[in-house]
Protein backbone atom coordinates (compact mmCIF):
# COMPACT_ATOMS: atom_id res chain seq x y z
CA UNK A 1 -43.87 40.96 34.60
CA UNK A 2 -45.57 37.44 33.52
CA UNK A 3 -45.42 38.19 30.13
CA UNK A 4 -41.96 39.37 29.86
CA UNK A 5 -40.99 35.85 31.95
CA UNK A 6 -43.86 34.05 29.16
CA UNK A 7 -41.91 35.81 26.25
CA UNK A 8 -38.51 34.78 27.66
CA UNK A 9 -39.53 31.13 28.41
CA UNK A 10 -41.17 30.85 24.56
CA UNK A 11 -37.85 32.17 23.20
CA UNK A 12 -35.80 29.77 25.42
CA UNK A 13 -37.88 26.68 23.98
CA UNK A 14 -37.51 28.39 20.57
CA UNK A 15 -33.99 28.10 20.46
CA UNK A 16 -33.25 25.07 22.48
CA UNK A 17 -36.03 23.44 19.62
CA UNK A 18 -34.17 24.68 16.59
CA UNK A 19 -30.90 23.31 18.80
CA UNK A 20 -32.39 19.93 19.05
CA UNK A 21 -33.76 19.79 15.29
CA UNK A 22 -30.57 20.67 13.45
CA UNK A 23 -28.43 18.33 15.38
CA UNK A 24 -30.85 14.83 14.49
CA UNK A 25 -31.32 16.18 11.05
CA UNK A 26 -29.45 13.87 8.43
CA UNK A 27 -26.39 14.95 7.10
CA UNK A 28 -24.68 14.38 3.65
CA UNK A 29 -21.90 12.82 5.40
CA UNK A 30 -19.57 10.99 2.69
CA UNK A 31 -19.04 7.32 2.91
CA UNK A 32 -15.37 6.02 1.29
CA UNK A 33 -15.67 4.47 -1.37
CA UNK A 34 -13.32 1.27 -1.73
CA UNK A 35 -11.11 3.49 -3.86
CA UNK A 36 -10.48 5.41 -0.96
CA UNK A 37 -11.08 3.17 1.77
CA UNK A 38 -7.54 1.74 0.17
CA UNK A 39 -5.74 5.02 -0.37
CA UNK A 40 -5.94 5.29 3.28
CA UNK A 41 -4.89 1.59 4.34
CA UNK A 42 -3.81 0.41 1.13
CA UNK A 43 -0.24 -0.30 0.31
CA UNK A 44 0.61 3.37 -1.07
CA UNK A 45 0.77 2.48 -4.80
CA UNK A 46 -1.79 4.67 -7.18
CA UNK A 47 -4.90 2.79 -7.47
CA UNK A 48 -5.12 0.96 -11.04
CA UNK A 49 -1.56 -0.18 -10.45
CA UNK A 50 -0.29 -3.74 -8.90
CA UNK A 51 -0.29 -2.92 -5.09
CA UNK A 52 3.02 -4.96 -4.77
CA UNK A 53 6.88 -5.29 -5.99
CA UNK A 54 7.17 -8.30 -8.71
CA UNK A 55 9.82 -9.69 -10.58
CA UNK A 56 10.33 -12.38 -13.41
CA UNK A 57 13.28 -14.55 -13.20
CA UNK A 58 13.99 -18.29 -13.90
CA UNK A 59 10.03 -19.18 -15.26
CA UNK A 60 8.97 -17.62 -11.63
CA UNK A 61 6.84 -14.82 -10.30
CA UNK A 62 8.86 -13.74 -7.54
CA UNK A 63 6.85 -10.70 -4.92
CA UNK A 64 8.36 -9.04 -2.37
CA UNK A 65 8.52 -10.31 0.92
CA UNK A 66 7.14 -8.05 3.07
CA UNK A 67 6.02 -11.20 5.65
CA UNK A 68 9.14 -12.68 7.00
CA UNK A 69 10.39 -10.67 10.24
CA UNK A 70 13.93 -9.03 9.48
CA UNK A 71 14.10 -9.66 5.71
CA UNK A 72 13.16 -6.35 4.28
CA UNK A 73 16.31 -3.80 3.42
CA UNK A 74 18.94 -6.14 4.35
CA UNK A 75 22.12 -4.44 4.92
CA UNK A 76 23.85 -7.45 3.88
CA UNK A 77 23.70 -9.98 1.57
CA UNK A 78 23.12 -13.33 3.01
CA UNK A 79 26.21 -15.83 2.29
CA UNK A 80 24.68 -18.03 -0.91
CA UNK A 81 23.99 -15.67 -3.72
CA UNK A 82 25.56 -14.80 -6.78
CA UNK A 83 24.55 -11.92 -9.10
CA UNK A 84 22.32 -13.34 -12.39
CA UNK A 85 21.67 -9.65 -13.30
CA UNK A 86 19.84 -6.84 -12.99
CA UNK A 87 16.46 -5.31 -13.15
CA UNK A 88 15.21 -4.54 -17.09
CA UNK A 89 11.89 -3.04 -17.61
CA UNK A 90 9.70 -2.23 -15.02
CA UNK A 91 5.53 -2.25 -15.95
CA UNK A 92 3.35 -1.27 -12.86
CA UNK A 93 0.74 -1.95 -14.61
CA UNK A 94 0.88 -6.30 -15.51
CA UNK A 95 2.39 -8.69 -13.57
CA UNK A 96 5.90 -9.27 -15.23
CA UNK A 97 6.04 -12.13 -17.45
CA UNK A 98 9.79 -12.47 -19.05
CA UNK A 99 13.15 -12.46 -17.50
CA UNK A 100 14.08 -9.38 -15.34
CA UNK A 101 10.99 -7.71 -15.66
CA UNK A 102 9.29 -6.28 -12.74
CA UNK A 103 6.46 -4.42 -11.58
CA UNK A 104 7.54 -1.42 -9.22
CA UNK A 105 11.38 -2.27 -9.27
CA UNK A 106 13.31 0.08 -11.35
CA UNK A 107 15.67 -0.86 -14.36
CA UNK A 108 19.24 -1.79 -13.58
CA UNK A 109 19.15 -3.04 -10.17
CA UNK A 110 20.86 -6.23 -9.57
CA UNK A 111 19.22 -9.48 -8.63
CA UNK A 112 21.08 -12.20 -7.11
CA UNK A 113 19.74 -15.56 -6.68
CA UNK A 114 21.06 -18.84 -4.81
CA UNK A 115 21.30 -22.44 -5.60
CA UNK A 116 18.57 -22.91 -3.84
CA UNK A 117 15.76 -21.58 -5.49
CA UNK A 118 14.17 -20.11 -2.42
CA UNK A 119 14.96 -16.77 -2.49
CA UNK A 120 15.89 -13.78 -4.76
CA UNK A 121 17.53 -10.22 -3.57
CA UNK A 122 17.50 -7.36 -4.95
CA UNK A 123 20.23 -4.64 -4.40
CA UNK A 124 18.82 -1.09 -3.98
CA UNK A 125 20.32 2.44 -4.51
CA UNK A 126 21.23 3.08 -1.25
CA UNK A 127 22.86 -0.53 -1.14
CA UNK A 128 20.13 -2.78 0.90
CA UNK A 129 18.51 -5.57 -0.51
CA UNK A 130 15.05 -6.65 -0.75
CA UNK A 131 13.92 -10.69 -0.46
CA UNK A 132 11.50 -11.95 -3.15
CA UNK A 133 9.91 -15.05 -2.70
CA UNK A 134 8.09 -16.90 -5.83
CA UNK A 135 4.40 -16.24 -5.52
CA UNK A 136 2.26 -18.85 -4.26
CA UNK A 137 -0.38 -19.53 -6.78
């Protein structure tokens, strides 16, 4: 009878040994690389690509302004602004550098600007407008 108990308890401590082993052993556990650390958090646009909207207009960057509280997909058009055309080329790629241009805005959207200088909108498919503001250098 002791050595049935003696073989029972040495296969107990076995097992609960092997237990405690394989869970503090070091795993391969992946860490993100900053590629992926911004997939997951980053602003959705393919890495390699500018991460914001841009256009060109007037001698100005101009990015989307995705900071001021109720500006983004307007359903109206603030009173102010006229139409000085529409969307050209679109290069996600560089930051736009001539008239129209843009980086993630599609061709043949309209822009409309004020007298102001403050503010550009640009008129979406579904009819909603997005505010750019000129880039702070």
């Amino acid at each position: 009878m002791k050595k049935t108990i003696s073989i029972i308890l040495i296969f107990v401590l076995l097992i609960s040994s092997t237990i405690s082993l394989l869970s503090c052993t070091d795993k391969d556990v992946p860490t993100p690389s900053s590629n992926e650390t911004e997939e997951k958090v980053g602003t959705g646009f393919p890495s390699g690509q500018i991460q914001r909207e841009y256009i060109y207009y007037d001698g100005v960057v101009w990015v989307y302004d995705s900071y001021t509280p109720n500006a983004q997909k307007l359903k109206v058009l603030p009173d102010g602004y006229t139409l000085v055309g529409q969307t050209l080329i679109e290069d996600s790629y560089e930051i736009p550098s001539e008239d129209f241009h843009t980086a993630h805005v599609e061709p043949g959207r309209n822009v409309y600007a004020s007298s102001l200088g403050d503010a550009l909108y640009i008129e979406l498919k579904d009819g909603t407008y997005y505010r750019f503001v000129p880039e702070k250098a």
